[in-house]
PDB file of N, CA and C in Angstrom:
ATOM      1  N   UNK A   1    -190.584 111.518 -19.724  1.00  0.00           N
ATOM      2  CA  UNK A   1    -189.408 111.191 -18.925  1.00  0.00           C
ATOM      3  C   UNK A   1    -189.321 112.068 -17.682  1.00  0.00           C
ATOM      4  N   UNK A   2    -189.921 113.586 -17.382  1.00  0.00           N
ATOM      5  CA  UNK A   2    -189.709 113.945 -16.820  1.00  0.00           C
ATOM      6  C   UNK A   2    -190.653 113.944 -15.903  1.00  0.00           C
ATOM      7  N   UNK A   3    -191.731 113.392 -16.271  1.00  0.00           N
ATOM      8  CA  UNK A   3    -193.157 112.868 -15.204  1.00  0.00           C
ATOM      9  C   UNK A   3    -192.287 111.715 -14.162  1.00  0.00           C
ATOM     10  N   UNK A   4    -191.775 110.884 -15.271  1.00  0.00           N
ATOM     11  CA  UNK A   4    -191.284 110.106 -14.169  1.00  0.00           C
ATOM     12  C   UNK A   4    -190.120 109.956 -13.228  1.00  0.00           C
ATOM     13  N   UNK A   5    -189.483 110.886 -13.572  1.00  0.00           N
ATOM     14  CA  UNK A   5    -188.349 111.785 -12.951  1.00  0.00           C
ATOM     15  C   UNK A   5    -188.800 112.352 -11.206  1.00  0.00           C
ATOM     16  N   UNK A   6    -190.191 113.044 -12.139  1.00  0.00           N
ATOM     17  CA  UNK A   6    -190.864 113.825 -10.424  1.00  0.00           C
ATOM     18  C   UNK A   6    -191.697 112.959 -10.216  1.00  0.00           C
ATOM     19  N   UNK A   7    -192.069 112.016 -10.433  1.00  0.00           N
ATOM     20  CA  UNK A   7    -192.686 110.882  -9.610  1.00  0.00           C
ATOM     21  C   UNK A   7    -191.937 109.909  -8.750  1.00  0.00           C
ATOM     22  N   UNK A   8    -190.703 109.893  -9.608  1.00  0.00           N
ATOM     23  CA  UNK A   8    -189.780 109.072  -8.647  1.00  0.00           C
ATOM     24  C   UNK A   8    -188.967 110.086  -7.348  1.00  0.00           C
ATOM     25  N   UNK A   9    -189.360 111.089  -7.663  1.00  0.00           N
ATOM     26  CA  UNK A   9    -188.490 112.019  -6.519  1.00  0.00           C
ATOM     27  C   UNK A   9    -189.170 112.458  -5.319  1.00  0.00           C
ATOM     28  N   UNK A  10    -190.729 112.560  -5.658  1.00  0.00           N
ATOM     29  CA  UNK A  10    -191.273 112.818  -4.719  1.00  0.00           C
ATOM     30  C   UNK A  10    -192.029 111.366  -3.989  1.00  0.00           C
ATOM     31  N   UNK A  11    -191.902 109.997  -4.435  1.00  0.00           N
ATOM     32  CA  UNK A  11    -191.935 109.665  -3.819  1.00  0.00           C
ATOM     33  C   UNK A  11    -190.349 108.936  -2.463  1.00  0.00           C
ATOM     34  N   UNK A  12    -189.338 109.427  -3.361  1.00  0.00           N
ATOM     35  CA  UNK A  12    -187.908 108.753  -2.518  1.00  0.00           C
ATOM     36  C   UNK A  12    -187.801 109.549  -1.652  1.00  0.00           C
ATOM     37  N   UNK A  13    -188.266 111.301  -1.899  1.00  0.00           N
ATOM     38  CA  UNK A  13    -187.583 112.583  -1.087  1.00  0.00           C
ATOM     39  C   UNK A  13    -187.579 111.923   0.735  1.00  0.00           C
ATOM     40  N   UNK A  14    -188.636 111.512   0.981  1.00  0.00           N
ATOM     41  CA  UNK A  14    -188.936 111.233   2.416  1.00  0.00           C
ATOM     42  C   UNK A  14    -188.167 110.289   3.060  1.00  0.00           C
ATOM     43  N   UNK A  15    -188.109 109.417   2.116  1.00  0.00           N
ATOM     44  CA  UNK A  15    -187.004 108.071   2.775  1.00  0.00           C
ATOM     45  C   UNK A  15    -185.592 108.974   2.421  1.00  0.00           C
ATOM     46  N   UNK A  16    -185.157 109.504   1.381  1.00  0.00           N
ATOM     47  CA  UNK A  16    -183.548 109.878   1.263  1.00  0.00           C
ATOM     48  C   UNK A  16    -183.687 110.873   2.815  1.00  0.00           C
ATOM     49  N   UNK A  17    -184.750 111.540   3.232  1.00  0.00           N
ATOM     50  CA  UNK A  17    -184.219 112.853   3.865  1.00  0.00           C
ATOM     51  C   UNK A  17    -184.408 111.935   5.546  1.00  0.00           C
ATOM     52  N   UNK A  18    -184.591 111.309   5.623  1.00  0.00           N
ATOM     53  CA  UNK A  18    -184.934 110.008   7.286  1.00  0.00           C
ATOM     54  C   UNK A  18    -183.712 109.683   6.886  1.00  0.00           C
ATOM     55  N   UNK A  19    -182.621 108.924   5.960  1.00  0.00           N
ATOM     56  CA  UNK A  19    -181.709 108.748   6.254  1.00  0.00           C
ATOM     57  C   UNK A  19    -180.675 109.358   6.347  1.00  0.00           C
ATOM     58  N   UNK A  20    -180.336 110.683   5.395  1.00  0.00           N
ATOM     59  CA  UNK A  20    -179.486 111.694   5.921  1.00  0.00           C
ATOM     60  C   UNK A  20    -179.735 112.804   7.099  1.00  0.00           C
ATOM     61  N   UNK A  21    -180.960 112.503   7.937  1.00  0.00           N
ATOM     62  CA  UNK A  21    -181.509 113.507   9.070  1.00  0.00           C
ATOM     63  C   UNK A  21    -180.463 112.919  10.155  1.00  0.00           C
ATOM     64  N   UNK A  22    -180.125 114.268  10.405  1.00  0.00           N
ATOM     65  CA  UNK A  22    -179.295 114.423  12.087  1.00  0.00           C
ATOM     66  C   UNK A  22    -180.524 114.039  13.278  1.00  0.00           C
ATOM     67  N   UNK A  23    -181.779 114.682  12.583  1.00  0.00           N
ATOM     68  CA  UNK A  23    -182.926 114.217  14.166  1.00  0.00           C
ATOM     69  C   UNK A  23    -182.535 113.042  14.791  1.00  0.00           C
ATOM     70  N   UNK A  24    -182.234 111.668  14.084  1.00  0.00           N
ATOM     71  CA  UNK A  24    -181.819 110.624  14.560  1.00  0.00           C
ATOM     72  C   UNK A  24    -180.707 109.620  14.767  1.00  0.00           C
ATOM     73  N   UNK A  25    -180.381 108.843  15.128  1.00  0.00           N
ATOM     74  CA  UNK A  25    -178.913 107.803  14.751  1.00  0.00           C
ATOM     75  C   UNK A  25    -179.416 106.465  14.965  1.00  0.00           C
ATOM     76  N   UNK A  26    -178.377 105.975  14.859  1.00  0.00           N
ATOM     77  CA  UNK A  26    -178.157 104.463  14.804  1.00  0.00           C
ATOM     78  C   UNK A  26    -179.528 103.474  13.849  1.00  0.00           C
ATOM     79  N   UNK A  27    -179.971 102.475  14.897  1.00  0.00           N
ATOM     80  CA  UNK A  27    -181.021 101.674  14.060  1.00  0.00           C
ATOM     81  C   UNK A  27    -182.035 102.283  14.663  1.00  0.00           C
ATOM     82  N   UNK A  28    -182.545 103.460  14.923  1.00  0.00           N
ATOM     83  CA  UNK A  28    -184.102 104.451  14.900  1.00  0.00           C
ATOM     84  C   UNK A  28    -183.887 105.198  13.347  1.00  0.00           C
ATOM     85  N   UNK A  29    -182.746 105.325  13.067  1.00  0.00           N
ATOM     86  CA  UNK A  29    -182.764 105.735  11.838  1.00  0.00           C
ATOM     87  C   UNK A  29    -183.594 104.431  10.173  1.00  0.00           C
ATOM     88  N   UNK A  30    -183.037 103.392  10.679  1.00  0.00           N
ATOM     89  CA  UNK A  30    -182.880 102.877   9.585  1.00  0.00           C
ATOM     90  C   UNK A  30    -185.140 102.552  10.171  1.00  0.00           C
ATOM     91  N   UNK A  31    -185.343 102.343  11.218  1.00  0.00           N
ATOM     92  CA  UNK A  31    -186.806 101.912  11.644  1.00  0.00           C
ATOM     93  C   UNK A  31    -187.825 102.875  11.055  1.00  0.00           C
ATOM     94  N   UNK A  32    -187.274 104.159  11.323  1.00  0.00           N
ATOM     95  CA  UNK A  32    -188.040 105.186  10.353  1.00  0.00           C
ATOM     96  C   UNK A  32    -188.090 105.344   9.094  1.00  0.00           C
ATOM     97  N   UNK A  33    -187.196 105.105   8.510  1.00  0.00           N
ATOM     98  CA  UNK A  33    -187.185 105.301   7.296  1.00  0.00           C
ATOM     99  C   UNK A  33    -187.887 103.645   6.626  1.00  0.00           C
ATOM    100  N   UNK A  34    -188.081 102.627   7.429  1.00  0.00           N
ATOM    101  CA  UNK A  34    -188.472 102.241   6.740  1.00  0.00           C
ATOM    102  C   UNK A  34    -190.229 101.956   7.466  1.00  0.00           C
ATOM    103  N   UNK A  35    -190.868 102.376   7.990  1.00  0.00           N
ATOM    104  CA  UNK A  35    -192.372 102.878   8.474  1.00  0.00           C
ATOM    105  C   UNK A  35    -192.401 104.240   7.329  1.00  0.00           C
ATOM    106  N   UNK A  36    -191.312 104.919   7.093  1.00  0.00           N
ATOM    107  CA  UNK A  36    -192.153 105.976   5.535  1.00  0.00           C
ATOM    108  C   UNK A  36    -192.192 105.622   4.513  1.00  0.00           C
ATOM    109  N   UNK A  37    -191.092 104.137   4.407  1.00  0.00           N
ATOM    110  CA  UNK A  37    -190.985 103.582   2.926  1.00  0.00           C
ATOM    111  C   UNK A  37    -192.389 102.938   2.896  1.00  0.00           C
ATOM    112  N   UNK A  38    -192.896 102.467   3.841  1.00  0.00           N
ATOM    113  CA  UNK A  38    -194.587 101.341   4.068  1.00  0.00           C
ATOM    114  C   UNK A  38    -195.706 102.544   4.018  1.00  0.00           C
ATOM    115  N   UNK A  39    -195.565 103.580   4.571  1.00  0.00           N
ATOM    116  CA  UNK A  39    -196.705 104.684   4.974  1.00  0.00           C
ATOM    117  C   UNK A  39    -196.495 106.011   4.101  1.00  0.00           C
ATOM    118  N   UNK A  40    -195.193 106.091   3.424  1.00  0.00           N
ATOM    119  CA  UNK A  40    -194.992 107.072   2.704  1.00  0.00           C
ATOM    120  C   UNK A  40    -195.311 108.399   3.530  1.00  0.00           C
ATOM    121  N   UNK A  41    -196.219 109.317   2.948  1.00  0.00           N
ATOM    122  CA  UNK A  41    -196.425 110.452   3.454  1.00  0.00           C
ATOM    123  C   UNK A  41    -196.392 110.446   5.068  1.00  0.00           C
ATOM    124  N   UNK A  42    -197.336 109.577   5.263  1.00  0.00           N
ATOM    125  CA  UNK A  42    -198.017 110.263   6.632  1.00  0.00           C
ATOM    126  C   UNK A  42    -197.212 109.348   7.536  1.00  0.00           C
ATOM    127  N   UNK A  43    -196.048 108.228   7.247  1.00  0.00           N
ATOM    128  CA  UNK A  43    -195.378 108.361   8.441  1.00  0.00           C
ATOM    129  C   UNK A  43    -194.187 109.226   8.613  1.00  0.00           C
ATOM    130  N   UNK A  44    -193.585 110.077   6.902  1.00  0.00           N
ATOM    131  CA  UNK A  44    -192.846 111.234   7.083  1.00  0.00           C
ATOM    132  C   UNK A  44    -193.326 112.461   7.829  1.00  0.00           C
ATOM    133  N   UNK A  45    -194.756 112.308   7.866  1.00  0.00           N
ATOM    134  CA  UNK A  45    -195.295 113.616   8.662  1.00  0.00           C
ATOM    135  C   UNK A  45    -194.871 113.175  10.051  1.00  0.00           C
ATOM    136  N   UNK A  46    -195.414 111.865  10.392  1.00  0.00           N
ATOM    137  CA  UNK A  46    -194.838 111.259  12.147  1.00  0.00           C
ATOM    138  C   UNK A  46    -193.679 111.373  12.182  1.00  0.00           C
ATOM    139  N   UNK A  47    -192.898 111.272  11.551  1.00  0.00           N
ATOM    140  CA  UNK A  47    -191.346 111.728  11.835  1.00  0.00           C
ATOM    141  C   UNK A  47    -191.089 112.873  12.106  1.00  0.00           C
ATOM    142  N   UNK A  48    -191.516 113.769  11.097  1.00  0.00           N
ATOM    143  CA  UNK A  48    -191.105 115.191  11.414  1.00  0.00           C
ATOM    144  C   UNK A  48    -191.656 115.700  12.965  1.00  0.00           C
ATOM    145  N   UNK A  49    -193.134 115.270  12.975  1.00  0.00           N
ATOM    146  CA  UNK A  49    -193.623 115.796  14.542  1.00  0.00           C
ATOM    147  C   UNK A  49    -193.092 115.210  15.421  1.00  0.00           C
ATOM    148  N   UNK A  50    -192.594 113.704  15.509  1.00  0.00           N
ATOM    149  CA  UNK A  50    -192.048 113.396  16.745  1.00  0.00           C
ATOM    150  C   UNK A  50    -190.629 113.479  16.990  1.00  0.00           C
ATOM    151  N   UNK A  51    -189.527 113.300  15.764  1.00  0.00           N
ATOM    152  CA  UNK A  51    -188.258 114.056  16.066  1.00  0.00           C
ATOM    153  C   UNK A  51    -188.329 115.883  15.927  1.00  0.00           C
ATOM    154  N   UNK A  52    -189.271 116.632  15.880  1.00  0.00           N
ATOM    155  CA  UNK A  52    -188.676 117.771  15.562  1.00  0.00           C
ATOM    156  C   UNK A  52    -187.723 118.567  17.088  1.00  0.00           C
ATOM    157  N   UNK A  53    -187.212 119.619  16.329  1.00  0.00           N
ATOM    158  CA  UNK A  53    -186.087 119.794  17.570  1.00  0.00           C
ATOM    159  C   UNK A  53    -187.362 120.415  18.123  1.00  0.00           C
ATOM    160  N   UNK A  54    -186.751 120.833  19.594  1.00  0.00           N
ATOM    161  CA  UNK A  54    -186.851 121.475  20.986  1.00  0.00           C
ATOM    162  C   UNK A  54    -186.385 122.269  21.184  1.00  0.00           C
ATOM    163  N   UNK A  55    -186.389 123.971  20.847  1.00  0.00           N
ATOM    164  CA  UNK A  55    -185.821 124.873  21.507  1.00  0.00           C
ATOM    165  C   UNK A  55    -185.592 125.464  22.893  1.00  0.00           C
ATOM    166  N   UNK A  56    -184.493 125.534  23.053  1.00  0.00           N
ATOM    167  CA  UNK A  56    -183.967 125.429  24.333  1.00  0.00           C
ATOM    168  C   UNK A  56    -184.132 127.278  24.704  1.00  0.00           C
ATOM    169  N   UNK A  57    -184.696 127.904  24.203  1.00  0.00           N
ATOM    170  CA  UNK A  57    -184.717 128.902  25.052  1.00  0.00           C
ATOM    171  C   UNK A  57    -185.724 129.838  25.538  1.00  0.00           C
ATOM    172  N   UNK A  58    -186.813 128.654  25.136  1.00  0.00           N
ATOM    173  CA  UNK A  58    -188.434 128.739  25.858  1.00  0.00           C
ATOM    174  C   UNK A  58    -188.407 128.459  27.012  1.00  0.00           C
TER     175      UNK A  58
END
């Protein structure tokens, strides 16, 4: 039970965390999350690199 507990978590973690992420709004939110629900990992990795923030005091 608990295999499938962390099987089901690590594969939802990416889609739950695209839809509660501030990086984005409106319907770019819902577009991403669902290119990680199709690509899983590696379009959560494209998310993270292309919304990550920009520090502003470089």
């Amino acid at each position: 039970m608990i295999r499938i507990l962390f099987i089901a978590v690590l594969f939802l973690w990416p889609v739950v965390h695209v839809l509660f992420s501030t990086r984005v709004q409106g319907n770019a939110k819902y577009t991403w999350a669902t290119i990680v629900l199709l690509t899983s990992w590696f379009g959560y990795l494209a998310f993270l690199i292309k919304t990550r923030a920009i520090d502003d005091d470089e």
